[in-house]
N, C-alpha and C. Protein backbone atom coordinates (compact mmCIF):
# COMPACT_ATOMS: atom_id res chain seq x y z
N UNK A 1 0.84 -1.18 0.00
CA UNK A 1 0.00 0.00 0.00
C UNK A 1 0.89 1.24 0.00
N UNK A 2 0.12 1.93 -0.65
CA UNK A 2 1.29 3.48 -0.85
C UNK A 2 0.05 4.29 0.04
N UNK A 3 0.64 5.59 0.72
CA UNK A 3 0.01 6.53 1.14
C UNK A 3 0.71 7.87 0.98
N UNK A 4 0.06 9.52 0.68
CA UNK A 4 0.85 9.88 0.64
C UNK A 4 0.59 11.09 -0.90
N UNK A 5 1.11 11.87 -1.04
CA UNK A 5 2.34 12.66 0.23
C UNK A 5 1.59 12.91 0.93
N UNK A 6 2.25 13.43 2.42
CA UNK A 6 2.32 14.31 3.50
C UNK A 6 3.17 15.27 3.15
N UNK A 7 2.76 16.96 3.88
CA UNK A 7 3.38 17.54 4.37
C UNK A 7 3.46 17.76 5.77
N UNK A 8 4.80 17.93 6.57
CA UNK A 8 5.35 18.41 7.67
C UNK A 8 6.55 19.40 7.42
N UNK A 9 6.70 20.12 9.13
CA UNK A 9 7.43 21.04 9.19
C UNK A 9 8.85 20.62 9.50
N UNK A 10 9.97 20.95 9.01
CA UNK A 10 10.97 20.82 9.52
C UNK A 10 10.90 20.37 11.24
N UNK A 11 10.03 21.12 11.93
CA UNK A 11 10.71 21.52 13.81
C UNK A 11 9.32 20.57 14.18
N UNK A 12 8.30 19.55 13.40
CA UNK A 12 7.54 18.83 13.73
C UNK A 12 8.23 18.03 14.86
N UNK A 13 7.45 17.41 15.94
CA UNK A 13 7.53 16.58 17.68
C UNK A 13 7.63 15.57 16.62
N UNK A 14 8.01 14.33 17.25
CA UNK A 14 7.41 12.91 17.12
C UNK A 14 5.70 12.70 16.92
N UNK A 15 5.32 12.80 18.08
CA UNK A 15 4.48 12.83 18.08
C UNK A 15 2.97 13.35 16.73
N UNK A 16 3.70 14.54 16.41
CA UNK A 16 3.08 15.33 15.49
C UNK A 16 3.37 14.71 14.39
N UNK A 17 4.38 14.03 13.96
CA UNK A 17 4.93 12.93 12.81
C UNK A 17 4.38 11.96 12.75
N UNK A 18 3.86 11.17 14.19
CA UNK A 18 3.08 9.46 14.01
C UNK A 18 1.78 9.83 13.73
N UNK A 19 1.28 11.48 14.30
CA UNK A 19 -0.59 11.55 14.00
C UNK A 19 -0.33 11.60 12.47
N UNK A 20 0.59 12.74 11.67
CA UNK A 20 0.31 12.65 10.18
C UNK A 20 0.25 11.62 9.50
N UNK A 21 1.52 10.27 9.75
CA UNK A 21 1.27 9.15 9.05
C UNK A 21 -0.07 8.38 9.64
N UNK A 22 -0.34 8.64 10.36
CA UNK A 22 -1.39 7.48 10.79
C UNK A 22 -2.58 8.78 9.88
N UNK A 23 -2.43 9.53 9.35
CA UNK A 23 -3.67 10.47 9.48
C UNK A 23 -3.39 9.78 7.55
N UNK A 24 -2.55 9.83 7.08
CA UNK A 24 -2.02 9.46 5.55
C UNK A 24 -2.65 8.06 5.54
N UNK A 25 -2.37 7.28 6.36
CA UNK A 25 -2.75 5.97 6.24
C UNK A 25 -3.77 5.76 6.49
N UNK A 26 -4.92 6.64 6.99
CA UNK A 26 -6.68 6.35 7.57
C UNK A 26 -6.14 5.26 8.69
N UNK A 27 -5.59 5.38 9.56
CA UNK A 27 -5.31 4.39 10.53
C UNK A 27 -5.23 5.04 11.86
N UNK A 28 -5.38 4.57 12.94
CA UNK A 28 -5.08 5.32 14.71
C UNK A 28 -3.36 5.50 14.68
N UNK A 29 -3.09 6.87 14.90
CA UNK A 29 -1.32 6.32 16.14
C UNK A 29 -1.47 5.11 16.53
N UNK A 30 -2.32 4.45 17.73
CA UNK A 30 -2.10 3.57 18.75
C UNK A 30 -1.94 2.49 17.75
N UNK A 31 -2.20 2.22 16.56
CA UNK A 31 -2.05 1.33 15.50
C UNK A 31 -0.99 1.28 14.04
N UNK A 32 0.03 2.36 14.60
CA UNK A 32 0.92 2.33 13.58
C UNK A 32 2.45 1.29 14.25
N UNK A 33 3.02 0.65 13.46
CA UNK A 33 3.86 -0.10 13.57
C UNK A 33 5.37 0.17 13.64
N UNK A 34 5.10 1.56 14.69
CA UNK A 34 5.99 2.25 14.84
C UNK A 34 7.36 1.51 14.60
N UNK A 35 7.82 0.92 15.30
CA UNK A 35 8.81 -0.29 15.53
C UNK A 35 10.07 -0.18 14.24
N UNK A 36 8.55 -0.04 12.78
CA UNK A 36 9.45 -0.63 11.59
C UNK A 36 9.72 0.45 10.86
N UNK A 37 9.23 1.79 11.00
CA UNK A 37 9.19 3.01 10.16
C UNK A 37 10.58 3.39 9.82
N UNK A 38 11.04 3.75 9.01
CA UNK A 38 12.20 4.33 8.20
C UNK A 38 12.04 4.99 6.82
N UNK A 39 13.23 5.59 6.71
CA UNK A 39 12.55 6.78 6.16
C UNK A 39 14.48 6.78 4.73
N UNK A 40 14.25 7.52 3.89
CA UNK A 40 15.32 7.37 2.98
C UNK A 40 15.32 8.57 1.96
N UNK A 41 16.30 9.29 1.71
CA UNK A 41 16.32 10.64 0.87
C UNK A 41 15.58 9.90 -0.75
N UNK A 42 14.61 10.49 -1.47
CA UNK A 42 14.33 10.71 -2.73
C UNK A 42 15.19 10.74 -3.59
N UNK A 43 16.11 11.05 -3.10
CA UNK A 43 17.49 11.15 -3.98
C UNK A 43 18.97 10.94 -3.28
N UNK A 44 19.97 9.85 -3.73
CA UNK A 44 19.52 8.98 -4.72
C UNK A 44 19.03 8.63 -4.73
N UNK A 45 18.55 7.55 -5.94
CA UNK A 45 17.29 6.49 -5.65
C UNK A 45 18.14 4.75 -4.88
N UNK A 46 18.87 4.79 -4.92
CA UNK A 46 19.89 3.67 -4.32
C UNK A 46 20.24 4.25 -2.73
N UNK A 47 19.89 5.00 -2.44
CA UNK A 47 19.87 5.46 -0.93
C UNK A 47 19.76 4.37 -0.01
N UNK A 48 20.28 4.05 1.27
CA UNK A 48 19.62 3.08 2.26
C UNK A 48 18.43 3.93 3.38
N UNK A 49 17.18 2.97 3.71
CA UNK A 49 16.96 3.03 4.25
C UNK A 49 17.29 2.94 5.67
N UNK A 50 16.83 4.56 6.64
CA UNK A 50 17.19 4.64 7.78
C UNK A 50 16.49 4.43 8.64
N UNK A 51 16.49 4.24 10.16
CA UNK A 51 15.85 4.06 11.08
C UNK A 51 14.50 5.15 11.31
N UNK A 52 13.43 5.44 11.81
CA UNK A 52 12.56 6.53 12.17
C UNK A 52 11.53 6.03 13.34
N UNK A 53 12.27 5.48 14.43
CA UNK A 53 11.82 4.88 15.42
C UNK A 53 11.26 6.00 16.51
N UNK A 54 12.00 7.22 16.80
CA UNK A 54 12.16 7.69 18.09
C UNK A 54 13.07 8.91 17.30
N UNK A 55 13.25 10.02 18.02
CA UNK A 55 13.13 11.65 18.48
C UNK A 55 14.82 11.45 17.52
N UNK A 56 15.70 10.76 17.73
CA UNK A 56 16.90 10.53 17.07
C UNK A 56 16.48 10.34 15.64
N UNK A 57 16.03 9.41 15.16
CA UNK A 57 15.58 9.13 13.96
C UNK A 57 14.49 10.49 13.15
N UNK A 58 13.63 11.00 14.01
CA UNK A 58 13.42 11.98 13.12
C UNK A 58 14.07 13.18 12.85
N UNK A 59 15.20 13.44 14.18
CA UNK A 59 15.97 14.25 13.84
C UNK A 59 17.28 14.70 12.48
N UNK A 60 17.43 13.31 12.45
CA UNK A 60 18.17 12.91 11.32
C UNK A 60 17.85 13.16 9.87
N UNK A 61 16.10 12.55 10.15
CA UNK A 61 15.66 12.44 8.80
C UNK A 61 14.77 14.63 8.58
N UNK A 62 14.91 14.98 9.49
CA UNK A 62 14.56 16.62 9.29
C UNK A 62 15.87 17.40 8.92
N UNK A 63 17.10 16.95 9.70
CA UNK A 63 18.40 17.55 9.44
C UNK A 63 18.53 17.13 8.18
N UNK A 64 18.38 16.12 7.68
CA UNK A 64 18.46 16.30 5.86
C UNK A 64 18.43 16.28 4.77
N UNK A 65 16.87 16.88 5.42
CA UNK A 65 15.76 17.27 4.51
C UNK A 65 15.78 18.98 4.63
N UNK A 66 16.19 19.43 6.23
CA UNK A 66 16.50 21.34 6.09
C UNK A 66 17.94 21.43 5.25
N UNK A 67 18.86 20.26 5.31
CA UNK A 67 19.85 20.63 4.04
C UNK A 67 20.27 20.46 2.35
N UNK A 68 18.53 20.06 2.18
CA UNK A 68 18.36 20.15 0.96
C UNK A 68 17.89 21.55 0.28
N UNK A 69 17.83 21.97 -0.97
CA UNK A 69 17.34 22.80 -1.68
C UNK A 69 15.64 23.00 -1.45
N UNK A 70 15.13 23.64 -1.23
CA UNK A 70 13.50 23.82 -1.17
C UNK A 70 12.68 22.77 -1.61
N UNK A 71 13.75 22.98 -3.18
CA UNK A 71 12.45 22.41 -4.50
C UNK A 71 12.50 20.46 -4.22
N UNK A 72 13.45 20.47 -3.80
CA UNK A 72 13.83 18.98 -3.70
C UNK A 72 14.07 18.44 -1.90
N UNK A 73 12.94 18.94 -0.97
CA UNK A 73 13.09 18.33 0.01
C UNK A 73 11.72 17.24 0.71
N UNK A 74 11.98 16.36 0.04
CA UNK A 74 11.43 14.93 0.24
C UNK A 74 12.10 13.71 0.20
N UNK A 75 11.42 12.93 0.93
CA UNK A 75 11.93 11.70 1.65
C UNK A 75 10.79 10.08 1.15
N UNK A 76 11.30 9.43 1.67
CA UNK A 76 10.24 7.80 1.54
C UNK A 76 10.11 7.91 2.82
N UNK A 77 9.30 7.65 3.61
CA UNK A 77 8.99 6.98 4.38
C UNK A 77 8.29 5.20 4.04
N UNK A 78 8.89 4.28 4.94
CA UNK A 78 8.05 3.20 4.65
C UNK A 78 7.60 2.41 6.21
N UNK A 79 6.67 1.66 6.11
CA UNK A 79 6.65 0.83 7.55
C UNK A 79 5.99 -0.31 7.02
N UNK A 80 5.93 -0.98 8.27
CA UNK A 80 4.72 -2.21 8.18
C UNK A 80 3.29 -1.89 8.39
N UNK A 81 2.47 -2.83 7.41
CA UNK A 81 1.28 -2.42 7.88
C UNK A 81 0.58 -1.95 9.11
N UNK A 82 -0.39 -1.21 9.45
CA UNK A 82 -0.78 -0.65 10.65
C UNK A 82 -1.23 -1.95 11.47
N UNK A 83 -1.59 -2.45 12.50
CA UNK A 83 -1.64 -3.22 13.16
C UNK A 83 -3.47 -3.19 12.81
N UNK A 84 -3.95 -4.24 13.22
CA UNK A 84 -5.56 -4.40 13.19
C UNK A 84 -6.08 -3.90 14.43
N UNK A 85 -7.20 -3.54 14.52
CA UNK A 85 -7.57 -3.00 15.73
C UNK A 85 -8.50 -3.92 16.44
N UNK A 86 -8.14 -4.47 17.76
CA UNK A 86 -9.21 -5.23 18.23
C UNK A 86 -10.44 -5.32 17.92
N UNK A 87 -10.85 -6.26 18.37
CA UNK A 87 -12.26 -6.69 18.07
C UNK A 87 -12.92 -6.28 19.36
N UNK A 88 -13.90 -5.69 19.53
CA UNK A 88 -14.40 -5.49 21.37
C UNK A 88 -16.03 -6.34 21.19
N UNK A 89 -15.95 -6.82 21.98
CA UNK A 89 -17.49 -7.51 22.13
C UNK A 89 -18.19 -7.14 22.82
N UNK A 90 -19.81 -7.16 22.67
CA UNK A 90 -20.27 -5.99 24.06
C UNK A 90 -21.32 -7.35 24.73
């Protein structure tokens, strides 16, 4: 499944990063698969994918993306599917 684009701000929380993808994906935060998310410059296209677990990882992936050119600051993000959401029985 592809989702997408998003826009965010350079100085975006964590937090403010897992509501947009979960908001891209029609899915809850409490149901994104945080765990596996990583993220990789648009350019090259042979780039490795990096970590985007936690406050380190998005820092990384904002530091450089603010040291790209305007016209060209985008990234991949990828993860695992969102998790299923319980079943509740009443």
């Amino acid at each position: 499944m592809t989702y997408g684009p998003a826009e965010v701000a350079v100085d975006i929380s964590v937090d403010q990063f897992l509501a947009t993808v979960a908001k891209s994906a029609k899915t809850r935060k409490s149901l994104l698969a945080v765990d596996s998310i990583k993220w990789k410059p648009f350019s090259p296209q042979n780039a490795r994918y990096l970590p985007l677990t936690d406050e380190a990882g998005l820092r990384a992936m904002m530091s450089r993306v603010g040291s790209l050119p305007e016209n060209n600051r985008m990234v991949y993000v990828q993860m695992d599917k969102p998790h299923k959401p319980e079943n509740v029985s009443v």
